[in-house]
PDB file of N, CA and C in Angstrom:
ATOM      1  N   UNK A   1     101.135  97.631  89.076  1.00  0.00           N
ATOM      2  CA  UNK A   1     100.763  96.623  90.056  1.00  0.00           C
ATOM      3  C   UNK A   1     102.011  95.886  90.569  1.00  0.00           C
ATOM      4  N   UNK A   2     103.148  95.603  89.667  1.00  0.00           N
ATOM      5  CA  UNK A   2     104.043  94.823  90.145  1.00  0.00           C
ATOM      6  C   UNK A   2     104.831  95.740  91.134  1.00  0.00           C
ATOM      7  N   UNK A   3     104.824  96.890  90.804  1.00  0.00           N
ATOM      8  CA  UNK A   3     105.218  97.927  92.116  1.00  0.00           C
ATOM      9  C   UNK A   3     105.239  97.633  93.739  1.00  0.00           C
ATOM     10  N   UNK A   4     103.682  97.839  93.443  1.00  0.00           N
ATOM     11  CA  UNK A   4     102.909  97.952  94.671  1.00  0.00           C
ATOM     12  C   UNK A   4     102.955  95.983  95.289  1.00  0.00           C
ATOM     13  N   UNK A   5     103.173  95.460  94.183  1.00  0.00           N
ATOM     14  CA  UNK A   5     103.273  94.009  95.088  1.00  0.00           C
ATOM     15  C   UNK A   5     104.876  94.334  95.699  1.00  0.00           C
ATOM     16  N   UNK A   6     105.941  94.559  94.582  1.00  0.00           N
ATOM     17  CA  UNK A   6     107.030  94.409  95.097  1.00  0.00           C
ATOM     18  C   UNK A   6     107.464  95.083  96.563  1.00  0.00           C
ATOM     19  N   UNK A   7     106.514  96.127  96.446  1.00  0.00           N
ATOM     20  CA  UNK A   7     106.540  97.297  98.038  1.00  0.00           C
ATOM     21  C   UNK A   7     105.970  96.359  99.001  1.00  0.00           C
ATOM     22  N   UNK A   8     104.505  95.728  98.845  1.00  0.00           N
ATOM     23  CA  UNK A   8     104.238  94.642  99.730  1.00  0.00           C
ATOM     24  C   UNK A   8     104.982  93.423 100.362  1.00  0.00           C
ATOM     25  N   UNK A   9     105.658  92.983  99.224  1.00  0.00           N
ATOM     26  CA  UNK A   9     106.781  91.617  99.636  1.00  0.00           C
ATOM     27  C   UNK A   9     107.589  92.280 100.328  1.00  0.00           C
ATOM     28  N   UNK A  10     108.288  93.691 100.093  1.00  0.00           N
ATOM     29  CA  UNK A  10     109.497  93.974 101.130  1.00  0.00           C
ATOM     30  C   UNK A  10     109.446  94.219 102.404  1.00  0.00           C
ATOM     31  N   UNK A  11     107.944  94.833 102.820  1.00  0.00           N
ATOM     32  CA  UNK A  11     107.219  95.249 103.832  1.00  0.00           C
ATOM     33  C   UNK A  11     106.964  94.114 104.511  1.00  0.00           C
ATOM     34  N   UNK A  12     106.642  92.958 103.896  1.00  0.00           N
ATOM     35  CA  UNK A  12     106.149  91.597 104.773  1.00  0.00           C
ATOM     36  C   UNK A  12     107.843  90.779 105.568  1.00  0.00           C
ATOM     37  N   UNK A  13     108.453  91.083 104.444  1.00  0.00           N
ATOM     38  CA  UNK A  13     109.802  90.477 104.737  1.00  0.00           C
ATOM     39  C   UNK A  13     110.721  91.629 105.892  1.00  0.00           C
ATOM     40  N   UNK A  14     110.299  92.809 105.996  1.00  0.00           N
ATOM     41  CA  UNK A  14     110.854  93.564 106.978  1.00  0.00           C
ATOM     42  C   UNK A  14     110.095  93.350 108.144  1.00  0.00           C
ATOM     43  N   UNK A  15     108.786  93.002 108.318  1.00  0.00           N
ATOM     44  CA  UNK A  15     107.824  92.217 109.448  1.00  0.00           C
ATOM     45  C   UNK A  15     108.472  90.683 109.957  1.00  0.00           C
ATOM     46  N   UNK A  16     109.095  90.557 109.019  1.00  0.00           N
ATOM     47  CA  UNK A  16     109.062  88.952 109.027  1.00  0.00           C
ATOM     48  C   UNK A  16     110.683  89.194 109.921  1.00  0.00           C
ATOM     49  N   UNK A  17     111.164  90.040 109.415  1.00  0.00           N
ATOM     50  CA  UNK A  17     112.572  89.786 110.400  1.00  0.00           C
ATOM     51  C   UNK A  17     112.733  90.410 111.717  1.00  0.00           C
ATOM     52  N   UNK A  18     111.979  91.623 111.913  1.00  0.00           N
ATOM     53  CA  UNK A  18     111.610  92.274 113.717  1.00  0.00           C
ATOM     54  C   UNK A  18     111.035  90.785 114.063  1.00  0.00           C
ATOM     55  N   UNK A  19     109.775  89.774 113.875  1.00  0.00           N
ATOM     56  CA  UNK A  19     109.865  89.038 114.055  1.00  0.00           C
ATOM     57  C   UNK A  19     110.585  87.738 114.499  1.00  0.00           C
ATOM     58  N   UNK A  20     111.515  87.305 113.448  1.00  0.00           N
ATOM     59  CA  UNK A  20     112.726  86.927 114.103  1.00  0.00           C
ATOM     60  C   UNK A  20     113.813  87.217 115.226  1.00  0.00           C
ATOM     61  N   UNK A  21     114.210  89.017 114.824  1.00  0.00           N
ATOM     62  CA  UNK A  21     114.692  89.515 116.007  1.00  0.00           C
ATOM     63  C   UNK A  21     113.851  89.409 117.600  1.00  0.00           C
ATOM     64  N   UNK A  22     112.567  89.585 117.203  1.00  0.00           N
ATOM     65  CA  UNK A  22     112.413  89.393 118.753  1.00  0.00           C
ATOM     66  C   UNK A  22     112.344  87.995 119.837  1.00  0.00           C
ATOM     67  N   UNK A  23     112.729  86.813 118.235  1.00  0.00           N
ATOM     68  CA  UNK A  23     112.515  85.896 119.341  1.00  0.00           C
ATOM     69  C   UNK A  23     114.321  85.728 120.127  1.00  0.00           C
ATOM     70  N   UNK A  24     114.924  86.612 119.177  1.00  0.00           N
ATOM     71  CA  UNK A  24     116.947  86.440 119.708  1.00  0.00           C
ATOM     72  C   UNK A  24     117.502  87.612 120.261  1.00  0.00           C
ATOM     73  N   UNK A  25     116.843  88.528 120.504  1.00  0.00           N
ATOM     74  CA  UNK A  25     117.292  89.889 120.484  1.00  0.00           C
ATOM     75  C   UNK A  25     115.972  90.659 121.484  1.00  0.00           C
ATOM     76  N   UNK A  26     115.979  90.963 122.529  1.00  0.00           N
ATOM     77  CA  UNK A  26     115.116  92.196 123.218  1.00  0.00           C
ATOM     78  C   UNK A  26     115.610  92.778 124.002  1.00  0.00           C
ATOM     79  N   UNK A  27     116.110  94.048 123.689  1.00  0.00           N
ATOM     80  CA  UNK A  27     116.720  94.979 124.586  1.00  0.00           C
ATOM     81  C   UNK A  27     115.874  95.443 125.991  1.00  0.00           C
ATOM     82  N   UNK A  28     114.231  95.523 125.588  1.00  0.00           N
ATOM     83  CA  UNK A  28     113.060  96.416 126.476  1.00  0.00           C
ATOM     84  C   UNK A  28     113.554  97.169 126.607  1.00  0.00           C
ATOM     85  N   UNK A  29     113.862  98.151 125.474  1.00  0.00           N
ATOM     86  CA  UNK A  29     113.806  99.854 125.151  1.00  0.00           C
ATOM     87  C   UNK A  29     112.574 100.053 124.773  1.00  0.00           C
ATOM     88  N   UNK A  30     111.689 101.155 124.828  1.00  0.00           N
ATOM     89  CA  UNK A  30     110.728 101.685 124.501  1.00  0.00           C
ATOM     90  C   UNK A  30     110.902 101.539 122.791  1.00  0.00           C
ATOM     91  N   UNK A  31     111.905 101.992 122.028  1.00  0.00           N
ATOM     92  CA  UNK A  31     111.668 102.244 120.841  1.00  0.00           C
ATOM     93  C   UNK A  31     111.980 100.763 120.137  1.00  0.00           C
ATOM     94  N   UNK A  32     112.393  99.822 121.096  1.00  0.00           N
ATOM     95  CA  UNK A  32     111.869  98.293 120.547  1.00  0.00           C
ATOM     96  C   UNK A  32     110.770  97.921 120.995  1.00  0.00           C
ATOM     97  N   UNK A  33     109.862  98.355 121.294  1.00  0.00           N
ATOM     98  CA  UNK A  33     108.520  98.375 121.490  1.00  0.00           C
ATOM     99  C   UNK A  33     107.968  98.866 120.558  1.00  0.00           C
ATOM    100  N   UNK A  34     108.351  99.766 120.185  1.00  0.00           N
ATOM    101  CA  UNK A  34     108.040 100.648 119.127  1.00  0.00           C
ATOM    102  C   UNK A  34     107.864 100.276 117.548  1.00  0.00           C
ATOM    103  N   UNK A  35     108.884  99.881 117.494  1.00  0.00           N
ATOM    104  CA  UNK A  35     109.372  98.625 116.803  1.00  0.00           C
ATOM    105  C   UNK A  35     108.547  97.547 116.424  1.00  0.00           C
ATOM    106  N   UNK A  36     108.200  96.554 117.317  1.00  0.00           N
ATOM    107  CA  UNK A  36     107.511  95.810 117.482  1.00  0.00           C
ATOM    108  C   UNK A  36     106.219  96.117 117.195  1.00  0.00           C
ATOM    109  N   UNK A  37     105.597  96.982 117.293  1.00  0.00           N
ATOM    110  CA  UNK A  37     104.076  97.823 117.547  1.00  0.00           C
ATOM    111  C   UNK A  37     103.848  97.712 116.172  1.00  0.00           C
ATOM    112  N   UNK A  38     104.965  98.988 115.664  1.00  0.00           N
ATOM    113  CA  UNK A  38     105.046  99.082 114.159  1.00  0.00           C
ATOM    114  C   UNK A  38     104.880  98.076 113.115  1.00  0.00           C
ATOM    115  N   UNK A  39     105.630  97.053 113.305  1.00  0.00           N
ATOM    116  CA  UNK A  39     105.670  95.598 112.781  1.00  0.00           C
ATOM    117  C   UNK A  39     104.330  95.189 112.914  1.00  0.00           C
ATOM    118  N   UNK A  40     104.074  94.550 114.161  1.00  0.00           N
ATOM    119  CA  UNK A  40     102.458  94.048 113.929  1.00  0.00           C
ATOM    120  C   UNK A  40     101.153  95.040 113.754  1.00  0.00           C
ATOM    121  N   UNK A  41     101.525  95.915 113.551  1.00  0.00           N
ATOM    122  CA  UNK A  41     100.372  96.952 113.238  1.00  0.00           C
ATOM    123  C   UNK A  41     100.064  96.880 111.394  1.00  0.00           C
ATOM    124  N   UNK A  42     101.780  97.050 111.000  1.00  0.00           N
ATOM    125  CA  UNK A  42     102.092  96.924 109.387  1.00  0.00           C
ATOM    126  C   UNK A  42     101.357  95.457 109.142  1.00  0.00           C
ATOM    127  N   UNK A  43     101.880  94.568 109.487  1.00  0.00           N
ATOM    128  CA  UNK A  43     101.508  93.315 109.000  1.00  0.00           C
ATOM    129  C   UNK A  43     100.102  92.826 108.954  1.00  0.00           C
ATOM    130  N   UNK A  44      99.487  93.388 110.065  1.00  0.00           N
ATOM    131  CA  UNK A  44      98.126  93.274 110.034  1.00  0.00           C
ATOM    132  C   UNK A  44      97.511  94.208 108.518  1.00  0.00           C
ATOM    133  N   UNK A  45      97.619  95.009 108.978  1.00  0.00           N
ATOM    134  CA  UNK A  45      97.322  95.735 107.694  1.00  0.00           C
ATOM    135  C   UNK A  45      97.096  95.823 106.007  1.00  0.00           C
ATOM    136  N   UNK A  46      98.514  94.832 106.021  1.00  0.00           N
ATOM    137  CA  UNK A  46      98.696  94.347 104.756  1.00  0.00           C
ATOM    138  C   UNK A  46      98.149  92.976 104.570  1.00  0.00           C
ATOM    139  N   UNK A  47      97.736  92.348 105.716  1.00  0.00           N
ATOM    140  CA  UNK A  47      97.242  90.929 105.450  1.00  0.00           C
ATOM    141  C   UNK A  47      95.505  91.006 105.039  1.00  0.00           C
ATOM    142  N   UNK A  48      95.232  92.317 105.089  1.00  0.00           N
ATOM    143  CA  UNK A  48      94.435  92.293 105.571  1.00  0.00           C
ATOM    144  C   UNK A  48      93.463  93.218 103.830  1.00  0.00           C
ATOM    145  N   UNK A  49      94.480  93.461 102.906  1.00  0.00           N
ATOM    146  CA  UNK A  49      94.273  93.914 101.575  1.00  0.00           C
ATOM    147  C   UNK A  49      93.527  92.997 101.032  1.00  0.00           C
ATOM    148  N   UNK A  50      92.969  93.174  99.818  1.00  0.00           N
ATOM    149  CA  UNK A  50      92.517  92.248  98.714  1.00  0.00           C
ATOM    150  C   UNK A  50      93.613  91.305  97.901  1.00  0.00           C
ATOM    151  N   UNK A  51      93.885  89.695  98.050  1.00  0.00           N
ATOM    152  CA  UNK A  51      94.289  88.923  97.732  1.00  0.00           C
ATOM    153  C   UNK A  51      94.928  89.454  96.677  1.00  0.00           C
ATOM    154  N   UNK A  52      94.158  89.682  95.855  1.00  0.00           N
ATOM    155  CA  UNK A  52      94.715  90.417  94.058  1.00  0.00           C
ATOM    156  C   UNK A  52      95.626  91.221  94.063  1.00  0.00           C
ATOM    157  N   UNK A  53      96.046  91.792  95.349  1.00  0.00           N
ATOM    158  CA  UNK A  53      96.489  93.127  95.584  1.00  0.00           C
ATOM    159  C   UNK A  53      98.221  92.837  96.010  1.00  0.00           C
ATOM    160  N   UNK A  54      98.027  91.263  96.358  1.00  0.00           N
ATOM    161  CA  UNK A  54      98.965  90.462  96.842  1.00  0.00           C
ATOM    162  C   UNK A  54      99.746  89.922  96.583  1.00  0.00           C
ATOM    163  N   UNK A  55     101.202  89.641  96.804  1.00  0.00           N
ATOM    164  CA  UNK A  55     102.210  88.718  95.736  1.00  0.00           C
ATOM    165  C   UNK A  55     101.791  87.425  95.503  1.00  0.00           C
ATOM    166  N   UNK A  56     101.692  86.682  94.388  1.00  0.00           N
ATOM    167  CA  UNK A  56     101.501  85.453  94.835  1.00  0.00           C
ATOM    168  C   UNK A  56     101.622  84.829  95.526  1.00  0.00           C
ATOM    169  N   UNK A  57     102.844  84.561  96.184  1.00  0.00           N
ATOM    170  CA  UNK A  57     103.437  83.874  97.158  1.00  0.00           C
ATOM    171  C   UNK A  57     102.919  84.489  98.710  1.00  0.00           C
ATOM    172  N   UNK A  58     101.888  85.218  98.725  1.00  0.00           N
ATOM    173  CA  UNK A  58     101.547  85.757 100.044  1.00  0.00           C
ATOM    174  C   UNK A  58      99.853  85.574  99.623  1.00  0.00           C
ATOM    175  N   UNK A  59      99.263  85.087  98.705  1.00  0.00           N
ATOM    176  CA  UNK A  59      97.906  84.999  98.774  1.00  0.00           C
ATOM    177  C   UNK A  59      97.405  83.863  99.325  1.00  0.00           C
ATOM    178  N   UNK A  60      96.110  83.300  99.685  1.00  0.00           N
ATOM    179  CA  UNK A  60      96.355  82.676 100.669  1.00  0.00           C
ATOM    180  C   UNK A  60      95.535  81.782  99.912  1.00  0.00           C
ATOM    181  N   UNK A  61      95.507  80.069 100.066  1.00  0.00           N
ATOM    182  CA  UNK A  61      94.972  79.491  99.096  1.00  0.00           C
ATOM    183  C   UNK A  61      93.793  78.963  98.777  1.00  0.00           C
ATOM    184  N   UNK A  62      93.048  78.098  97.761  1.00  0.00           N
ATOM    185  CA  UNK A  62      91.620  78.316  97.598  1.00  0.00           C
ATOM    186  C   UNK A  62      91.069  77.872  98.991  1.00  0.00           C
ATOM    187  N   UNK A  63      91.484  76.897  99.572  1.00  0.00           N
ATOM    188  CA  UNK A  63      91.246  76.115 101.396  1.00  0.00           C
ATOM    189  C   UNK A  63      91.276  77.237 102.230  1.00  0.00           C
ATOM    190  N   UNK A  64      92.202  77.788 102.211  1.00  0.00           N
ATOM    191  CA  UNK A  64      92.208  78.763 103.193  1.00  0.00           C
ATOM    192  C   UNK A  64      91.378  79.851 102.949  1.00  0.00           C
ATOM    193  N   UNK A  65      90.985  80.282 101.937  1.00  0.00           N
ATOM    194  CA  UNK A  65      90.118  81.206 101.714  1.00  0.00           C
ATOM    195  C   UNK A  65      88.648  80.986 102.142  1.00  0.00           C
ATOM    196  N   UNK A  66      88.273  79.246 101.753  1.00  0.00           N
ATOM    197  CA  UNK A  66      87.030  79.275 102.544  1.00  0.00           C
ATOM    198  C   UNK A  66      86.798  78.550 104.064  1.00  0.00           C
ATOM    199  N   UNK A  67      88.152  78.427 104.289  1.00  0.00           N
ATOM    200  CA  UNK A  67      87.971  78.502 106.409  1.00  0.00           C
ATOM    201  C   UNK A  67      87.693  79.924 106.805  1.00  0.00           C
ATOM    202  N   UNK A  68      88.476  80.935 105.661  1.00  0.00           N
ATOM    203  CA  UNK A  68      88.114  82.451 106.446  1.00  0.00           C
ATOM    204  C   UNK A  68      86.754  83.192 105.903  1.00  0.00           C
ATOM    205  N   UNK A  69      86.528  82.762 104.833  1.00  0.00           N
ATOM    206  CA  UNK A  69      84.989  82.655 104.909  1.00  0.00           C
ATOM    207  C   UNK A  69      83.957  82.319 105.766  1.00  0.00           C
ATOM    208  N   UNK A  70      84.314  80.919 106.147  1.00  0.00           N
ATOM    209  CA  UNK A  70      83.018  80.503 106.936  1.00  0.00           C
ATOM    210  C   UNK A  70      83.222  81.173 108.390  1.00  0.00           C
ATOM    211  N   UNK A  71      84.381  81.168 108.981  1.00  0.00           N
ATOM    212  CA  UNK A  71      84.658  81.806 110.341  1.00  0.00           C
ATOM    213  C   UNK A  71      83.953  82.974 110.289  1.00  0.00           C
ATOM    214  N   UNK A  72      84.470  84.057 108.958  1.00  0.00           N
ATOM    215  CA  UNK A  72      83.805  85.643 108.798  1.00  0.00           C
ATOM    216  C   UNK A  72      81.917  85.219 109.278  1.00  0.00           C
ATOM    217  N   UNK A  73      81.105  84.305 108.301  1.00  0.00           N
ATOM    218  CA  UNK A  73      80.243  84.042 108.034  1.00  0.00           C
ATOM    219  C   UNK A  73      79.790  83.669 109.455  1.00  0.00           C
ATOM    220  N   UNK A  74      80.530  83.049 110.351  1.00  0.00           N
ATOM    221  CA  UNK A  74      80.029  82.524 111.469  1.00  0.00           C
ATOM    222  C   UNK A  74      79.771  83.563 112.649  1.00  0.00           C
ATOM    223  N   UNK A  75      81.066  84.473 112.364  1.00  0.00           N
ATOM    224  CA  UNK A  75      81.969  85.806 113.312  1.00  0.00           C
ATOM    225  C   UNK A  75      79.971  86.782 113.222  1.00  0.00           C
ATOM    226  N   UNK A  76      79.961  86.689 111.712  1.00  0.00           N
ATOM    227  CA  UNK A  76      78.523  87.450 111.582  1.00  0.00           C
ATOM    228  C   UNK A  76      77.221  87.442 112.379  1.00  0.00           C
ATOM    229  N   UNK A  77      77.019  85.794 112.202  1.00  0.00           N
ATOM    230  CA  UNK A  77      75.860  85.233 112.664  1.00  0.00           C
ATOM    231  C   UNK A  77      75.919  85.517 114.519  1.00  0.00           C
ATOM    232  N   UNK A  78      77.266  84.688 114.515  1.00  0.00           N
ATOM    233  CA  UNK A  78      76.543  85.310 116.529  1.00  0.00           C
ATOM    234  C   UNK A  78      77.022  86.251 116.799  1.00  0.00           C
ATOM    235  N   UNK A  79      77.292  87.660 115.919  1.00  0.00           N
ATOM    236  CA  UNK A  79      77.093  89.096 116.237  1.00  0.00           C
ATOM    237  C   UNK A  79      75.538  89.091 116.647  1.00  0.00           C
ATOM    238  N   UNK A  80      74.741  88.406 115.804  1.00  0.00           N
ATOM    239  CA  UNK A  80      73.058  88.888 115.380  1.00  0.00           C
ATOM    240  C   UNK A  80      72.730  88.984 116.703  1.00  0.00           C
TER     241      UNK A  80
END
């Protein structure tokens, strides 16, 4: 498990710096698009695992867990 967190933290922190780069740095090359794509595609992804699955420092806390509860819960209801 500490693996797979440590693979997660490096992955968030390589999101976290295309991030940075794009707010100092944009060439508009296609493959910094690419780039970019990659990044928020990854990050979504991983945010998007089971908490447990998560470094500590990236789980999200007991508050925040039930704003995204009730939103999910709400997101549900006016699907109906």
């Amino acid at each position: 498990m500490d693996n797979l967190q440590d693979s997660i933290r490096n992955v968030l922190r390589m999101c976290r710096e295309v991030t940075a780069w794009r707010e100092d740095f944009d060439p508009g090359t296609a493959e910094w698009f690419t780039l970019l794509a990659l990044s928020q595609e990854t990050h979504s992804l991983l945010i998007r695992l089971p908490a447990e699955l998560l470094p500590e420092e990236e789980r999200p806390s007991p508050a925040m867990v039930e704003i995204l509860d009730a939103l999910q819960d709400a997101t549900k209801e006016g699907a109906k």
